[in-house]
PDB file of N, CA and C in Angstrom:
ATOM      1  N   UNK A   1     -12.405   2.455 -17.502  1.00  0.00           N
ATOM      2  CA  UNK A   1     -11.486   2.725 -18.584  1.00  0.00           C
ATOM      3  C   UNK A   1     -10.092   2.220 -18.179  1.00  0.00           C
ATOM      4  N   UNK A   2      -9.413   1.588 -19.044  1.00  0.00           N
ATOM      5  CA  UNK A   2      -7.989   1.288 -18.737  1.00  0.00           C
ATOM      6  C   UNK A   2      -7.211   1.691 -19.442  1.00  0.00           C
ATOM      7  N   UNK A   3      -5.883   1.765 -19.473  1.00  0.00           N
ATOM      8  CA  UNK A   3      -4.878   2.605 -20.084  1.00  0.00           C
ATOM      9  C   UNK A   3      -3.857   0.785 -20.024  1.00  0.00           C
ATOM     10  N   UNK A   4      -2.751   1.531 -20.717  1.00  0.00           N
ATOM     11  CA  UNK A   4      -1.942   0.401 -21.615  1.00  0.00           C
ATOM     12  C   UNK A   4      -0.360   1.188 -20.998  1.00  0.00           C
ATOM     13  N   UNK A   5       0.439   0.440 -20.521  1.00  0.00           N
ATOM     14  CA  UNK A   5       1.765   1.485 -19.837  1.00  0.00           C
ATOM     15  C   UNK A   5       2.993   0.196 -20.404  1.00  0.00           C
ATOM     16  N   UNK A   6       3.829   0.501 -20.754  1.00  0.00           N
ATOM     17  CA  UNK A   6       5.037  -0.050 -21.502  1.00  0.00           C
ATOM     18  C   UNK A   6       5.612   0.176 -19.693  1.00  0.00           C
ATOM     19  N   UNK A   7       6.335  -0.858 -19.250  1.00  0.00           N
ATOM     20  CA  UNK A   7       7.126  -1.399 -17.987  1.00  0.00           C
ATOM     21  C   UNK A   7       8.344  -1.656 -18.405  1.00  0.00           C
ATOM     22  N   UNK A   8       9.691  -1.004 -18.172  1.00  0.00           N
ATOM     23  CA  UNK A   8      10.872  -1.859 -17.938  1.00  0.00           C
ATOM     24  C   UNK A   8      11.071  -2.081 -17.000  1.00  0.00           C
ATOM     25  N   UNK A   9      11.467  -3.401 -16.039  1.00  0.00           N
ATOM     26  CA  UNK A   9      11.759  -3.739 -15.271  1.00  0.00           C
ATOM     27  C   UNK A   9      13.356  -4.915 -14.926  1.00  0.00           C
ATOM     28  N   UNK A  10      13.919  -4.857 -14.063  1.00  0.00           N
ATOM     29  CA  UNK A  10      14.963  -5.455 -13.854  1.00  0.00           C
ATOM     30  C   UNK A  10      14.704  -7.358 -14.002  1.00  0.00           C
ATOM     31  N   UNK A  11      15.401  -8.159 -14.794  1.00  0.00           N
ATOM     32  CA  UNK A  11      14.500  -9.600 -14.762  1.00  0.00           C
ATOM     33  C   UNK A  11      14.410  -9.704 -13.490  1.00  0.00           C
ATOM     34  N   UNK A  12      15.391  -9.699 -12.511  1.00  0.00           N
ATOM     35  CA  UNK A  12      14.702 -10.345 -11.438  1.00  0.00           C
ATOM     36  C   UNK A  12      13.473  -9.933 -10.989  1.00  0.00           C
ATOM     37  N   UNK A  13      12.946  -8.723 -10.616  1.00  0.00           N
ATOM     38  CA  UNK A  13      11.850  -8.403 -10.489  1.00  0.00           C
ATOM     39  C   UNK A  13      10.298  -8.857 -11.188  1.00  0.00           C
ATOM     40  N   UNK A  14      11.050  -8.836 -12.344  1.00  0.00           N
ATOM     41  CA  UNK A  14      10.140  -9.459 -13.256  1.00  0.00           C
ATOM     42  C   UNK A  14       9.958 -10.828 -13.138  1.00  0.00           C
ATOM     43  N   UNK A  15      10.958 -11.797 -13.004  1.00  0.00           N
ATOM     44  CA  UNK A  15      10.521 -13.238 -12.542  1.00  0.00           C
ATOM     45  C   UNK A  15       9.925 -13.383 -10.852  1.00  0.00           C
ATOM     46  N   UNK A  16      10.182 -12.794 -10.100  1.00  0.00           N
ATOM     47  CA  UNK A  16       9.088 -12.439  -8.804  1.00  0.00           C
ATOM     48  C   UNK A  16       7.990 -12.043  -8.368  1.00  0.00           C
ATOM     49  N   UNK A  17       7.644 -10.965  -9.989  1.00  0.00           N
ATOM     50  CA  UNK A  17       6.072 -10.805 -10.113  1.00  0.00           C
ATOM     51  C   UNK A  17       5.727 -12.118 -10.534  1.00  0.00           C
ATOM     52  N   UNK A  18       6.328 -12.773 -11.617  1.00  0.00           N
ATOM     53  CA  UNK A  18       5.562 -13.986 -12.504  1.00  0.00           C
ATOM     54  C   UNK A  18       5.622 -15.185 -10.887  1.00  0.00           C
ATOM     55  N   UNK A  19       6.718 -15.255 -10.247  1.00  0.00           N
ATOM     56  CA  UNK A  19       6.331 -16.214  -9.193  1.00  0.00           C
ATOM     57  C   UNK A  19       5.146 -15.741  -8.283  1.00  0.00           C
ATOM     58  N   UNK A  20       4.889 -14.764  -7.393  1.00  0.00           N
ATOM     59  CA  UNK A  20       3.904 -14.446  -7.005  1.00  0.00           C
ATOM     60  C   UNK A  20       2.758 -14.188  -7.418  1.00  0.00           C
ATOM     61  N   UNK A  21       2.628 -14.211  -9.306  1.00  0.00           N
ATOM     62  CA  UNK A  21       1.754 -13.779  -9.835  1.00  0.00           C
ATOM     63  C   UNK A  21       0.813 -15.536  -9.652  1.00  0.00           C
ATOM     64  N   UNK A  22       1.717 -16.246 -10.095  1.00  0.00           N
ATOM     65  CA  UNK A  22       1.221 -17.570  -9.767  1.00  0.00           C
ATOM     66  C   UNK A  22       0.823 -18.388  -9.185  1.00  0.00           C
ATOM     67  N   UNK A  23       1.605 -18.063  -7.898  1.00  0.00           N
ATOM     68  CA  UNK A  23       1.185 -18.470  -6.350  1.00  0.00           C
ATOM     69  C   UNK A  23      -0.237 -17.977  -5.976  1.00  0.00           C
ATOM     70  N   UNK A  24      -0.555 -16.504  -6.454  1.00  0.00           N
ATOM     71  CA  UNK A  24      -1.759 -16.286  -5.985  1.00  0.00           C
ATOM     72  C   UNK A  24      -2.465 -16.949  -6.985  1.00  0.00           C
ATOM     73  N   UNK A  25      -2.428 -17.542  -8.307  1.00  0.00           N
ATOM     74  CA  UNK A  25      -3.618 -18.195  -9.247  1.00  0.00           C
ATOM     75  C   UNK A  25      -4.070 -16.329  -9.940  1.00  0.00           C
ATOM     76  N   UNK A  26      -3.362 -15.504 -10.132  1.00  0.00           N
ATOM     77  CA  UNK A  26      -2.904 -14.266 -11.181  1.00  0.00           C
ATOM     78  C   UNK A  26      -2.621 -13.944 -12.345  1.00  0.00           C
ATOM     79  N   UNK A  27      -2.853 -13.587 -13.281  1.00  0.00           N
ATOM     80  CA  UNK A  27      -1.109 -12.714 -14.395  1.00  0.00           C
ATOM     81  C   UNK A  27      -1.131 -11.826 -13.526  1.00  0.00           C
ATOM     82  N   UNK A  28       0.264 -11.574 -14.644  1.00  0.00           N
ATOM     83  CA  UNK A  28       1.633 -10.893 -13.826  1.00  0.00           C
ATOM     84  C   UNK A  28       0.860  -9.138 -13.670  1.00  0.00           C
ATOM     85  N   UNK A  29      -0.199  -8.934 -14.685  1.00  0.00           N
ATOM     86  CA  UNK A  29      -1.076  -7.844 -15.168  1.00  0.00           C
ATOM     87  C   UNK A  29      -1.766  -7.385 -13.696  1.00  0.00           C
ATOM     88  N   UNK A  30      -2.641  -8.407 -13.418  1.00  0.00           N
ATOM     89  CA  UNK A  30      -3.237  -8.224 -12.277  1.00  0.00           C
ATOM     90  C   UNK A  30      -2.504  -8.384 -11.144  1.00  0.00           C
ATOM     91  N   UNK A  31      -1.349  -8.712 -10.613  1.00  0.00           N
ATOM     92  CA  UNK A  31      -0.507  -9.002  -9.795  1.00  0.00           C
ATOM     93  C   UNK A  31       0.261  -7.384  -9.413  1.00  0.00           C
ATOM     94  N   UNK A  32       0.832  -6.630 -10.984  1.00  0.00           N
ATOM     95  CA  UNK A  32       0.946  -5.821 -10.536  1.00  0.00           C
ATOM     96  C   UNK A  32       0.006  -4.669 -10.220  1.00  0.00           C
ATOM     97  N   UNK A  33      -0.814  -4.296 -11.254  1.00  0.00           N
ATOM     98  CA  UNK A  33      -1.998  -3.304 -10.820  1.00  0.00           C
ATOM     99  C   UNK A  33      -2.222  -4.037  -9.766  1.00  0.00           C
ATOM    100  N   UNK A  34      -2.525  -4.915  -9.339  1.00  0.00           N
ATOM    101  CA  UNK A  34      -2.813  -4.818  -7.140  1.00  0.00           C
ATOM    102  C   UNK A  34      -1.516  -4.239  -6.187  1.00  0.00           C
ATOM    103  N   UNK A  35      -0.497  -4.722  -6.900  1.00  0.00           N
ATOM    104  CA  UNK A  35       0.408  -4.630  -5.850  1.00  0.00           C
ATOM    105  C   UNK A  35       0.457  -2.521  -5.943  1.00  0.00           C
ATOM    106  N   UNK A  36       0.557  -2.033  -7.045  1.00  0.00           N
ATOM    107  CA  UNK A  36       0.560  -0.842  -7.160  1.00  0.00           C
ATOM    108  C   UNK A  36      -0.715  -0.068  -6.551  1.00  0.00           C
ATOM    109  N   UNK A  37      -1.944  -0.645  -6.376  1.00  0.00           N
ATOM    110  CA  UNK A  37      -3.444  -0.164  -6.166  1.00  0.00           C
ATOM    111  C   UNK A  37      -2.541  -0.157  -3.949  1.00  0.00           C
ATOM    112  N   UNK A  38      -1.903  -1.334  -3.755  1.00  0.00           N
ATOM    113  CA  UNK A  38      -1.644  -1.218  -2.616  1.00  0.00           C
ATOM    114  C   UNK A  38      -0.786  -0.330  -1.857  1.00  0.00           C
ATOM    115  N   UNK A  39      -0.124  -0.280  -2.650  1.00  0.00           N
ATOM    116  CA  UNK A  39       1.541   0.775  -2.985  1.00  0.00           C
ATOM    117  C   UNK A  39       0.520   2.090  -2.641  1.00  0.00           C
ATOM    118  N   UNK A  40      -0.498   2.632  -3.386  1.00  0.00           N
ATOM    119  CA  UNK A  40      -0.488   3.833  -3.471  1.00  0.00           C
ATOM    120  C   UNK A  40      -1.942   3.815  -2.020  1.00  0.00           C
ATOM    121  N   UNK A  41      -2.377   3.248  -1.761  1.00  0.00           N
ATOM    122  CA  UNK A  41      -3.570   3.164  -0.870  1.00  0.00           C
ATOM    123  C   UNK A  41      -2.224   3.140   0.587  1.00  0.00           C
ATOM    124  N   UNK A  42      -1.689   2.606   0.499  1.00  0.00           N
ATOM    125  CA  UNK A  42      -0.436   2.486   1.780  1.00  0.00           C
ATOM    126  C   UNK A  42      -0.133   4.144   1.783  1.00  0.00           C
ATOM    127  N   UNK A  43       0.159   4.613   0.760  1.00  0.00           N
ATOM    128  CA  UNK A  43       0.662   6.178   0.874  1.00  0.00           C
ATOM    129  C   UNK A  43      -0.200   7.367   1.391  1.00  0.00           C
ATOM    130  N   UNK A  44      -1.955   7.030   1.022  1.00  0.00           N
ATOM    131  CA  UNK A  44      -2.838   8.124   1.009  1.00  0.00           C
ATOM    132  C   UNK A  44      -3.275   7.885   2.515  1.00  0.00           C
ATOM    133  N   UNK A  45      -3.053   6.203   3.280  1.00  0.00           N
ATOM    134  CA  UNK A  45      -3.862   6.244   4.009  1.00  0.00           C
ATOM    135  C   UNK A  45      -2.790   6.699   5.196  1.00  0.00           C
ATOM    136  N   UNK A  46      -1.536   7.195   4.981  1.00  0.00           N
ATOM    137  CA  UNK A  46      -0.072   8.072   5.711  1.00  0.00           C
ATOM    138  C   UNK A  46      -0.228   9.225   5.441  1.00  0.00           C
ATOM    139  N   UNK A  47      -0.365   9.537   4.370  1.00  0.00           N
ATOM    140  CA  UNK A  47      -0.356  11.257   4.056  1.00  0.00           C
ATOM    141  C   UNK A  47      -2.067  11.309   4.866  1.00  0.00           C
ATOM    142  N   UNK A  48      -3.117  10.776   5.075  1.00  0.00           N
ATOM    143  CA  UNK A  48      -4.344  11.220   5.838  1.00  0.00           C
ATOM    144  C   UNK A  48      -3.723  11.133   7.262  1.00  0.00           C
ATOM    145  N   UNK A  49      -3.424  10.226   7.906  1.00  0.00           N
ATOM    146  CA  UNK A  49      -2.674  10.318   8.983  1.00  0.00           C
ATOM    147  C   UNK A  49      -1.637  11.435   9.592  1.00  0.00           C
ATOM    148  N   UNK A  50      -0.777  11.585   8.658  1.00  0.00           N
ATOM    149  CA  UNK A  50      -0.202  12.818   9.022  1.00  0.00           C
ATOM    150  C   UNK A  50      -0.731  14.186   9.503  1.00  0.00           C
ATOM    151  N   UNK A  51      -1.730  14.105   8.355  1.00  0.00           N
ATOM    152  CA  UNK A  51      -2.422  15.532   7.989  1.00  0.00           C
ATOM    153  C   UNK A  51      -3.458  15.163   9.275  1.00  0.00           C
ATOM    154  N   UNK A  52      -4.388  14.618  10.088  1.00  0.00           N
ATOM    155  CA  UNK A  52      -5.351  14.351  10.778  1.00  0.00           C
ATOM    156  C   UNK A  52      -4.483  14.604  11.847  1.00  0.00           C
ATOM    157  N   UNK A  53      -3.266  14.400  12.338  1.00  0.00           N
ATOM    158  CA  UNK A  53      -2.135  14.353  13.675  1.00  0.00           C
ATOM    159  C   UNK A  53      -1.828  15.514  13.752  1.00  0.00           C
ATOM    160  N   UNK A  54      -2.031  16.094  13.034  1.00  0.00           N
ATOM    161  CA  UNK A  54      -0.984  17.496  12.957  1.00  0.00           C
ATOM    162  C   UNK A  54      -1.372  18.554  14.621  1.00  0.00           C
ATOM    163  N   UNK A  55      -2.582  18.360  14.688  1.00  0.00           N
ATOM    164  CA  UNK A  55      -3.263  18.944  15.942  1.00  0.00           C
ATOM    165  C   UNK A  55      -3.710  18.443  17.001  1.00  0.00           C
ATOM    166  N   UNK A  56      -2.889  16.979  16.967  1.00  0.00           N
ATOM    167  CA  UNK A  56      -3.506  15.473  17.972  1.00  0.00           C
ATOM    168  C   UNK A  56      -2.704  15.948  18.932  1.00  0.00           C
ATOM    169  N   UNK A  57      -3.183  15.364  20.035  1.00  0.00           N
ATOM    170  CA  UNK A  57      -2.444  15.522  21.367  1.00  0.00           C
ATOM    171  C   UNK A  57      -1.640  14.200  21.736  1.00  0.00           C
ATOM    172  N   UNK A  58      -0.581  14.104  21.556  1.00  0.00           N
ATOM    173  CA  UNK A  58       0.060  12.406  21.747  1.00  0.00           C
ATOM    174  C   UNK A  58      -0.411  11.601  23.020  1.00  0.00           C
ATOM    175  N   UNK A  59       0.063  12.665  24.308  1.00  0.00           N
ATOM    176  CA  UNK A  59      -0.400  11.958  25.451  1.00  0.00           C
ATOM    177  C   UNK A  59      -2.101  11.524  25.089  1.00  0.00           C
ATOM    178  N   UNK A  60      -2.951  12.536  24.877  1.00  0.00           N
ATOM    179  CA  UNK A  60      -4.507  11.395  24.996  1.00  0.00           C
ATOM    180  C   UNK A  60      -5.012  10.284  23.801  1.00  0.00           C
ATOM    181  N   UNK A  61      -3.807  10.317  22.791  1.00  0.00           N
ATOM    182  CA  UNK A  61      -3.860   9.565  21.799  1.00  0.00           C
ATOM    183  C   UNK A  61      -3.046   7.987  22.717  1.00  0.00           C
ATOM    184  N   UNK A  62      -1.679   8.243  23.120  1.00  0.00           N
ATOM    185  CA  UNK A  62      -1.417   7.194  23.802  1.00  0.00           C
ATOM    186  C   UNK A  62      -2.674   6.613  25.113  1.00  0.00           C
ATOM    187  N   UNK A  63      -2.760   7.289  25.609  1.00  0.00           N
ATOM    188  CA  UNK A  63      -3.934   7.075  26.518  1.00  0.00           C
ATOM    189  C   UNK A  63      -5.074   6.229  25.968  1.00  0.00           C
ATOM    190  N   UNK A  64      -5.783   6.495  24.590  1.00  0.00           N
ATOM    191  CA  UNK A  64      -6.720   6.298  23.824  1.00  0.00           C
ATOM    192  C   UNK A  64      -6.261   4.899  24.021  1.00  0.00           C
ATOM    193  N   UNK A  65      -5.068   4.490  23.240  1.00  0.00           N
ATOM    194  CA  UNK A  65      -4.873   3.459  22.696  1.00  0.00           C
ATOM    195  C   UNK A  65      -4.282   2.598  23.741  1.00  0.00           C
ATOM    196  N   UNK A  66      -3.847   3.030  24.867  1.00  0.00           N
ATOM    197  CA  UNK A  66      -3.805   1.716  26.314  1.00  0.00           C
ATOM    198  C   UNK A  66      -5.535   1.312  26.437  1.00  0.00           C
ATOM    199  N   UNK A  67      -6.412   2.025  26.299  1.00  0.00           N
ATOM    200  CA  UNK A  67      -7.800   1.554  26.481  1.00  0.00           C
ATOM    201  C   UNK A  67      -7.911   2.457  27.643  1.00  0.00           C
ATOM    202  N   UNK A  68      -7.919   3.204  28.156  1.00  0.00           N
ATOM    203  CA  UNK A  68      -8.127   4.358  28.831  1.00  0.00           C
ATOM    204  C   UNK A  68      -8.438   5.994  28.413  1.00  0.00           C
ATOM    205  N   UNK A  69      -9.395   6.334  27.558  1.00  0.00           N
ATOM    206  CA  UNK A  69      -9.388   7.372  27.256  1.00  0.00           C
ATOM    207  C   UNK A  69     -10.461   8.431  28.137  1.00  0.00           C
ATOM    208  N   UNK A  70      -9.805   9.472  28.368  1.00  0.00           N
ATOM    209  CA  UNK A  70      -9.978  10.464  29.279  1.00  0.00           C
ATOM    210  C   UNK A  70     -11.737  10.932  29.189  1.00  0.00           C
TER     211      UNK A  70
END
């Protein structure tokens, strides 16, 4: 199902979607629903992070990630 959303945007912004929309071989439609699908996948996959750390131990997490884990 898709929905229909009225956008104001600043022109410049708007001529930077239409350039990038193009560069990738895009509309500006699909250019932004990705860039927004990314926008919000960037946020959930921080807010899981946060929330998963909350009880991490830094030292065996640093450890983990030199390639030495305990």
């Amino acid at each position: 199902m898709k929905a229909r959303v009225s956008l104001n945007l600043p022109q410049s912004l708007k001529k930077a979607a239409e350039d990038f929309a193009a560069k990738d071989g895009v509309s500006v439609n699909q250019y932004i629903a990705l860039a927004l699908a990314e926008k919000i996948g960037a946020r959930g996959a921080a807010e899981f992070f946060v929330e998963r750390g909350k009880d991490g131990d830094p030292e065996r997490a640093v450890a983990f990630l030199e390639g030495r884990p305990e």
